[in-house]
C-alpha atoms as a PDB file:
ATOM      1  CA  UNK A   1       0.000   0.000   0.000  1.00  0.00           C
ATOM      2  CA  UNK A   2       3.511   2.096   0.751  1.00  0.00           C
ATOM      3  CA  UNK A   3       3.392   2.008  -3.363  1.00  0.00           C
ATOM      4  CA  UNK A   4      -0.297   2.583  -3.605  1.00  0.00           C
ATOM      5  CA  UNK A   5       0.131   6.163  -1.964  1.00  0.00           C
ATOM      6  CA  UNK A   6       3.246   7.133  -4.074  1.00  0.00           C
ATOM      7  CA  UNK A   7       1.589   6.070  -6.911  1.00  0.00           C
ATOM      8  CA  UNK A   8      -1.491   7.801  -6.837  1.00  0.00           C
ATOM      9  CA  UNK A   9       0.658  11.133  -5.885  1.00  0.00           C
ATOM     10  CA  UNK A  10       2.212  10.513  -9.080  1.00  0.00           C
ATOM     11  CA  UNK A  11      -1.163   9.905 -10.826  1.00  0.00           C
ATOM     12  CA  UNK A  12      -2.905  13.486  -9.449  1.00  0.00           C
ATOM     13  CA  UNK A  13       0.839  14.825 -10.224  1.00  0.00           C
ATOM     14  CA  UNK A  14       0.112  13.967 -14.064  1.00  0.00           C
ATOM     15  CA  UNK A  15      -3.318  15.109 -14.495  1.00  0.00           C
ATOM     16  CA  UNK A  16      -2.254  18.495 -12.714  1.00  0.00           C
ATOM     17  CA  UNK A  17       0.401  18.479 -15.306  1.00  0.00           C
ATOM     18  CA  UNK A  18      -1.782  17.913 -18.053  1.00  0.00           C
ATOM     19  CA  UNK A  19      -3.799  20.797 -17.272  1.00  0.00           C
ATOM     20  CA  UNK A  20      -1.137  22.967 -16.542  1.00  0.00           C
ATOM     21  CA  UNK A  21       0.767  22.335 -20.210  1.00  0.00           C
ATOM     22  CA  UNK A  22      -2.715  22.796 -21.765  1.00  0.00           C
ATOM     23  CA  UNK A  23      -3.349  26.570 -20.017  1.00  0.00           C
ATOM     24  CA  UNK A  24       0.306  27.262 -20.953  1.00  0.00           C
ATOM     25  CA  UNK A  25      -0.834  26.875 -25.017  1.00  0.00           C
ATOM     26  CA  UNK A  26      -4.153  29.159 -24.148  1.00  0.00           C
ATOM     27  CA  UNK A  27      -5.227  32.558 -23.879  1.00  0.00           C
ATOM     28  CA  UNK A  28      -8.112  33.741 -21.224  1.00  0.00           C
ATOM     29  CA  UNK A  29     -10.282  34.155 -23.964  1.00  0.00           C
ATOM     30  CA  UNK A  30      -9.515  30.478 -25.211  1.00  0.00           C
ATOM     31  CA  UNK A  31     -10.530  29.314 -21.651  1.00  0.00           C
ATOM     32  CA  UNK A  32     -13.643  31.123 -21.541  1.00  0.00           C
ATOM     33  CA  UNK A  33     -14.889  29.599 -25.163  1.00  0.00           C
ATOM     34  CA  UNK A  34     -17.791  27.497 -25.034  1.00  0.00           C
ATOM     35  CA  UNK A  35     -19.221  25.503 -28.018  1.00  0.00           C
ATOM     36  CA  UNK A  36     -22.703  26.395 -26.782  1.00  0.00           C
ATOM     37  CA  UNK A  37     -24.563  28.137 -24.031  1.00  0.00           C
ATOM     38  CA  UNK A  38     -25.207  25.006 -22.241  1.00  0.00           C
ATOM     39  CA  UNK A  39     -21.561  23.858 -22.453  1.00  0.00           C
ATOM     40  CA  UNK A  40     -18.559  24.261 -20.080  1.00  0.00           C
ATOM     41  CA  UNK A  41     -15.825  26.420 -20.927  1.00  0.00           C
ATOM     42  CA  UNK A  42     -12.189  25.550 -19.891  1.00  0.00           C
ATOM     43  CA  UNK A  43     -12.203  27.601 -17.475  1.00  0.00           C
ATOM     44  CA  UNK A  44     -15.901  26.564 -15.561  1.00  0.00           C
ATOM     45  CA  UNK A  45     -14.229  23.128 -15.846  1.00  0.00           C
ATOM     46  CA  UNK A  46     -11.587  24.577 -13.597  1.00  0.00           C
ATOM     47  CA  UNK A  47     -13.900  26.548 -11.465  1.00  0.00           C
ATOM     48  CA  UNK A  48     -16.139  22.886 -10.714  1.00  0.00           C
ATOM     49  CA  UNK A  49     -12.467  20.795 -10.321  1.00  0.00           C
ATOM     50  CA  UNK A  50     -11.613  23.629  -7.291  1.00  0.00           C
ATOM     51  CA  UNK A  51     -14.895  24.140  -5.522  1.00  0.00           C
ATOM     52  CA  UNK A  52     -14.967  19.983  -5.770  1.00  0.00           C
ATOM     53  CA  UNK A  53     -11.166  19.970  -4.824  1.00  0.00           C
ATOM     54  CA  UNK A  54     -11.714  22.117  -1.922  1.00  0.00           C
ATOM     55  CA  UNK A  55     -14.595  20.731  -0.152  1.00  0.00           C
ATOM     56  CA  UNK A  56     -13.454  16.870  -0.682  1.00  0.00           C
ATOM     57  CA  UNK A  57     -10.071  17.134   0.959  1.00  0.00           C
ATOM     58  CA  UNK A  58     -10.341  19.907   3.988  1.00  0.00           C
ATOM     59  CA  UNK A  59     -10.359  18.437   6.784  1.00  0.00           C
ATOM     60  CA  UNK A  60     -11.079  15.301   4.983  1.00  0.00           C
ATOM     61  CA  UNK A  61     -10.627  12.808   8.226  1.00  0.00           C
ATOM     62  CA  UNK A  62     -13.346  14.391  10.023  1.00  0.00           C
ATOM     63  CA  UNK A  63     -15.666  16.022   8.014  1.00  0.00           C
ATOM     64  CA  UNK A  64     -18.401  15.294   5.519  1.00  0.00           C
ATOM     65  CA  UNK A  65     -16.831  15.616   1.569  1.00  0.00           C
ATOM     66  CA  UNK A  66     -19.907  17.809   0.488  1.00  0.00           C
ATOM     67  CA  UNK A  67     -19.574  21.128   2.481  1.00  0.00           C
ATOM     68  CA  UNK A  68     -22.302  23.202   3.550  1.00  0.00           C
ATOM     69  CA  UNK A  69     -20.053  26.143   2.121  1.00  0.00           C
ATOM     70  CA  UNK A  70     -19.838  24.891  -1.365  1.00  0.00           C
ATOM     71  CA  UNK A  71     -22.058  26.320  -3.457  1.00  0.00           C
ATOM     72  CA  UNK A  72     -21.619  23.884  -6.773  1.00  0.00           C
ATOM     73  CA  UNK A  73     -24.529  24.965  -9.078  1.00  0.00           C
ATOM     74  CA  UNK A  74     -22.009  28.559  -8.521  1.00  0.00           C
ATOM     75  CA  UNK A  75     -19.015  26.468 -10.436  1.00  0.00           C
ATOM     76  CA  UNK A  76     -20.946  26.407 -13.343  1.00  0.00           C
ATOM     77  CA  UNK A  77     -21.377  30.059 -13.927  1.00  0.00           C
ATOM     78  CA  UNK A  78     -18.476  31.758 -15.661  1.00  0.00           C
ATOM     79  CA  UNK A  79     -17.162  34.568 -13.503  1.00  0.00           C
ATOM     80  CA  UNK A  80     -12.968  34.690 -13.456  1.00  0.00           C
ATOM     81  CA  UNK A  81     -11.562  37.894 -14.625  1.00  0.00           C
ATOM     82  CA  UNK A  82      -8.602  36.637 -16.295  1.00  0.00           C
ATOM     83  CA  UNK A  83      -6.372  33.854 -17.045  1.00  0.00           C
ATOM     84  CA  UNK A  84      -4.265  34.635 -13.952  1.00  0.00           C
ATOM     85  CA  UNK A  85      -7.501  34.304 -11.659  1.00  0.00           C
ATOM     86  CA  UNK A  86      -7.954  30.960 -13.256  1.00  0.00           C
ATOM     87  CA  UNK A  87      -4.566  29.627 -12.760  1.00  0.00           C
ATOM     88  CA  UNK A  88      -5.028  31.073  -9.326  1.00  0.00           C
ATOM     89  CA  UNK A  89      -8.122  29.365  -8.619  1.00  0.00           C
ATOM     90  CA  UNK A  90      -6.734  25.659 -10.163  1.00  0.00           C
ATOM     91  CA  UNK A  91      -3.369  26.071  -7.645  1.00  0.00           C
ATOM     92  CA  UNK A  92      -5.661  26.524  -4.638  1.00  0.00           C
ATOM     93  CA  UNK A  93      -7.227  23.326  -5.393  1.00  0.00           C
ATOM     94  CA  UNK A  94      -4.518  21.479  -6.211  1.00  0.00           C
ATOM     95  CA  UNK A  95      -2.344  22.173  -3.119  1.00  0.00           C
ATOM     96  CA  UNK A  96      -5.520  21.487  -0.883  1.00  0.00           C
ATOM     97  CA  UNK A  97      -5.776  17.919  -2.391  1.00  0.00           C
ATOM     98  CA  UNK A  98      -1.813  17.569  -2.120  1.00  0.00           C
ATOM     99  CA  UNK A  99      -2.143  18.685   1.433  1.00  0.00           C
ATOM    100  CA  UNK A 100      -4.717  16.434   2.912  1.00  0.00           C
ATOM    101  CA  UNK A 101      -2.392  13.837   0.588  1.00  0.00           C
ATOM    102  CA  UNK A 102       0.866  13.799   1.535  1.00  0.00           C
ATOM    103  CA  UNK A 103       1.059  13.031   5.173  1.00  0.00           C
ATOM    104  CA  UNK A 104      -1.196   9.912   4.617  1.00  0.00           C
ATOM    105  CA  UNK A 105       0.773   6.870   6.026  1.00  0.00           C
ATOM    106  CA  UNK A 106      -0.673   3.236   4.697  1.00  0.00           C
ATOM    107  CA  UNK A 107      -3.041   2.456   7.936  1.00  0.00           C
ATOM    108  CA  UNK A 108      -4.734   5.272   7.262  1.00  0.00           C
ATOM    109  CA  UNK A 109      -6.200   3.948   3.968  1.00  0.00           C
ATOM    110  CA  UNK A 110      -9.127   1.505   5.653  1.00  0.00           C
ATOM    111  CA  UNK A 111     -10.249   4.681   7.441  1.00  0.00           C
ATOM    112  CA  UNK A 112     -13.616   5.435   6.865  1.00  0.00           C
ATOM    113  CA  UNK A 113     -14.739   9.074   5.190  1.00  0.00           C
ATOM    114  CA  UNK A 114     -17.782  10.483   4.284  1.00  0.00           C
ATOM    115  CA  UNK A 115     -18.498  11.935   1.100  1.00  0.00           C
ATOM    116  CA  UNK A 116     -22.417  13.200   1.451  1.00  0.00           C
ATOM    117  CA  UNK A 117     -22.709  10.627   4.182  1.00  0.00           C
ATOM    118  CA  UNK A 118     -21.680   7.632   2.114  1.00  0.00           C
ATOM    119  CA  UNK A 119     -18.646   5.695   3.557  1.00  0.00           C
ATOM    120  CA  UNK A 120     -15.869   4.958   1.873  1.00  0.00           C
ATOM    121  CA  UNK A 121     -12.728   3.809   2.852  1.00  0.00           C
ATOM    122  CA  UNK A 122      -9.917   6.640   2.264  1.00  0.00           C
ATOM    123  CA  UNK A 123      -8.187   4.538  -0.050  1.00  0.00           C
ATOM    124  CA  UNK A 124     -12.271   4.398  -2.289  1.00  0.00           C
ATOM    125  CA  UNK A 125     -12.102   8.295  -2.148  1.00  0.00           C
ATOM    126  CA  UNK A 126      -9.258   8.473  -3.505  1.00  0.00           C
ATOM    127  CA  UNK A 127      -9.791   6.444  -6.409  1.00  0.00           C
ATOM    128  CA  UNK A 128     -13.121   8.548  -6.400  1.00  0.00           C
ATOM    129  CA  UNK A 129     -11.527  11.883  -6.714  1.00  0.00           C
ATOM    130  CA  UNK A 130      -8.742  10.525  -9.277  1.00  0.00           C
ATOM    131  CA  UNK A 131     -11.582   9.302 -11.372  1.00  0.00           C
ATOM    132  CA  UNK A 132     -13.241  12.643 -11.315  1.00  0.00           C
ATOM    133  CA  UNK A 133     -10.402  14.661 -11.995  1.00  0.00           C
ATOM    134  CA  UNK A 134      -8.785  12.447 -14.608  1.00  0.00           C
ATOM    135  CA  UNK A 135     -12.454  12.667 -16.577  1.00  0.00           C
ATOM    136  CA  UNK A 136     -12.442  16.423 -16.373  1.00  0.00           C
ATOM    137  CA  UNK A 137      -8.736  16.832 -17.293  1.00  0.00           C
ATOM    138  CA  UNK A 138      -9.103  14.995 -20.260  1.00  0.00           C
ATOM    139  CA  UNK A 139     -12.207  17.543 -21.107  1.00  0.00           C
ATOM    140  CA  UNK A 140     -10.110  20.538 -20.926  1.00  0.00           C
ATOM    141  CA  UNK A 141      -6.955  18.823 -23.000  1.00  0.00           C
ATOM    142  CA  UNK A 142      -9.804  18.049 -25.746  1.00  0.00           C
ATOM    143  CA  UNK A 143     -10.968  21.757 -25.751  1.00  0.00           C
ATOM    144  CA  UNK A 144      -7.685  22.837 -25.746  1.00  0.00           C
ATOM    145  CA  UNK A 145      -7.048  20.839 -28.302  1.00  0.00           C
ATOM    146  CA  UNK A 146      -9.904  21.628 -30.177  1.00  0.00           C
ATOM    147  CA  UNK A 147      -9.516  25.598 -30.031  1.00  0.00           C
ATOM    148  CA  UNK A 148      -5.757  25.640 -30.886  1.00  0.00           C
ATOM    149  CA  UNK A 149      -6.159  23.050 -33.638  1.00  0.00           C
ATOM    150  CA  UNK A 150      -3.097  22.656 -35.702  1.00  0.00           C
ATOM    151  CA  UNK A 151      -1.080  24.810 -33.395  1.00  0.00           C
ATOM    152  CA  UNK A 152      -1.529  22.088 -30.345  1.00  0.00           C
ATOM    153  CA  UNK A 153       1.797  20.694 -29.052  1.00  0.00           C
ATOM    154  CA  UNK A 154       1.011  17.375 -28.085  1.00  0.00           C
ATOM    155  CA  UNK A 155       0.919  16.271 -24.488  1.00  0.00           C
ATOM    156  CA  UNK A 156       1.614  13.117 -25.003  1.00  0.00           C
ATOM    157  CA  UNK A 157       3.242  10.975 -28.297  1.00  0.00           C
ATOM    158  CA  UNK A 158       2.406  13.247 -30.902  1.00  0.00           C
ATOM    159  CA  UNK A 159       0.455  10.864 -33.702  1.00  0.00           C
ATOM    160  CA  UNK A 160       2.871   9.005 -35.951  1.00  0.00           C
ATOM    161  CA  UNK A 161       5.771   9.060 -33.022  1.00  0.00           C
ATOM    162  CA  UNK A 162       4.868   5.738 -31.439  1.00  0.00           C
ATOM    163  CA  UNK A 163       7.936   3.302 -32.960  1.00  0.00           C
ATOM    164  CA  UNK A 164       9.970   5.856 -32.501  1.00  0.00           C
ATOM    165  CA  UNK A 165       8.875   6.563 -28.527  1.00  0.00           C
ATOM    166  CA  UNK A 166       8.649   2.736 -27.953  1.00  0.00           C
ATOM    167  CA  UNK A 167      11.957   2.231 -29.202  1.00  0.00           C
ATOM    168  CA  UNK A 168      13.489   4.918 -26.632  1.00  0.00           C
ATOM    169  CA  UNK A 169      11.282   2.566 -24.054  1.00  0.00           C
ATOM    170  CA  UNK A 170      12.724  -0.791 -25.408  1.00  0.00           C
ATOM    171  CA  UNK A 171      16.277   0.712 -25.348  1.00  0.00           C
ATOM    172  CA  UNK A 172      16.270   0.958 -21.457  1.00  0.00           C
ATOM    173  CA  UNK A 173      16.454  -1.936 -19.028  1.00  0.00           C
ATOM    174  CA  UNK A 174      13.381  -3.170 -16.882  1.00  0.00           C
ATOM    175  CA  UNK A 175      13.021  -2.099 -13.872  1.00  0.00           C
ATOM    176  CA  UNK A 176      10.262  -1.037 -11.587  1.00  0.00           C
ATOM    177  CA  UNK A 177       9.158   3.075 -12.487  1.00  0.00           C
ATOM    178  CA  UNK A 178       6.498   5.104 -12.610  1.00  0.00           C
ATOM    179  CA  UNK A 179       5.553   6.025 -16.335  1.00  0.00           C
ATOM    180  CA  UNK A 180       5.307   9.818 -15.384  1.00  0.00           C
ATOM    181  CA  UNK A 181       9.366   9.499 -14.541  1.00  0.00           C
ATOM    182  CA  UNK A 182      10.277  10.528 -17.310  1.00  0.00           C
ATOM    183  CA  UNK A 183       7.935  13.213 -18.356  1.00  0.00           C
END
């Protein structure tokens, strides 16, 4: 379980990461572009991942996930006031979830949490949250992707790369790593 919790720091590592090299290719105005009126913007994705970030993990141990401060239908109204608010806004989460992280030791993991007063074990919210996140990382990579179109620097092997990237792979010994080592 030692590996489970260095893992899974490794995991939210990369899909912070993801998101970060996607809002270095954008402008504000590319994070506030919606496809429709009923459609989330890069940067409502954002404000839903932080208002979810921050009531999940403070004071995770002892209080309910849902807090009676968050006000979620909120996250889905578009109200930063530039890019720099954004990033701003994505940190705070971030380093909350990192925070409550971190100090976890393995026989913590069977603990029980509450996440609107369902149990789950700490090492089941985790997976939870990692879920989420991943999901809604990978929407805001696509709409980056999307609004830059053939300007997007890939995050990840670039199409038509793949013998070539497998080869580096191939050309190292085994051995026991974390794929984001080397990113």
């Amino acid at each position: 379980m030692e590996s489970y919790l260095s893992g899974v720091l490794k995991q939210f590592e990369y899909y912070k990461s993801l998101g970060d090299r996607t809002f270095g290719q954008l402008t504000f105005d590319h994070m506030r572009w919606q496809s429709c009126e009923n459609s989330n913007s890069i940067s409502i994705i954002v404000k839903h991942l932080t208002g979810n970030m921050l009531s999940r993990w403070t004071n995770f141990m002892i209080e309910d996930g849902e807090k009676d401060w968050r006000q979620r239908d909120s996250e889905f109204i578009g109200s930063f006031e530039s890019k720099e608010d954004i990033i701003a806004s994505w940190e705070s989460g971030w380093t909350c979830l990192f925070k409550a992280i971190k100090p976890l030791k393995e026989n913590d993991l069977g603990q029980i949490v509450y996440i609107r007063n369902q149990g789950h074990t700490i090492t089941e919210a985790i997976n939870r949250q990692l879920a989420h996140y991943a999901y809604h990382v990978g929407q805001i990579v696509f709409l980056g992707k999307l609004i830059k179109g053939p300007e997007w620097q890939s995050l990840s092997i670039p199409k038509g790369d793949s013998s070539t990237y497998n080869k580096d792979k191939f050309s190292k010994e085994k051995g026991r790593r974390h794929f984001t080592d080397d990113l």
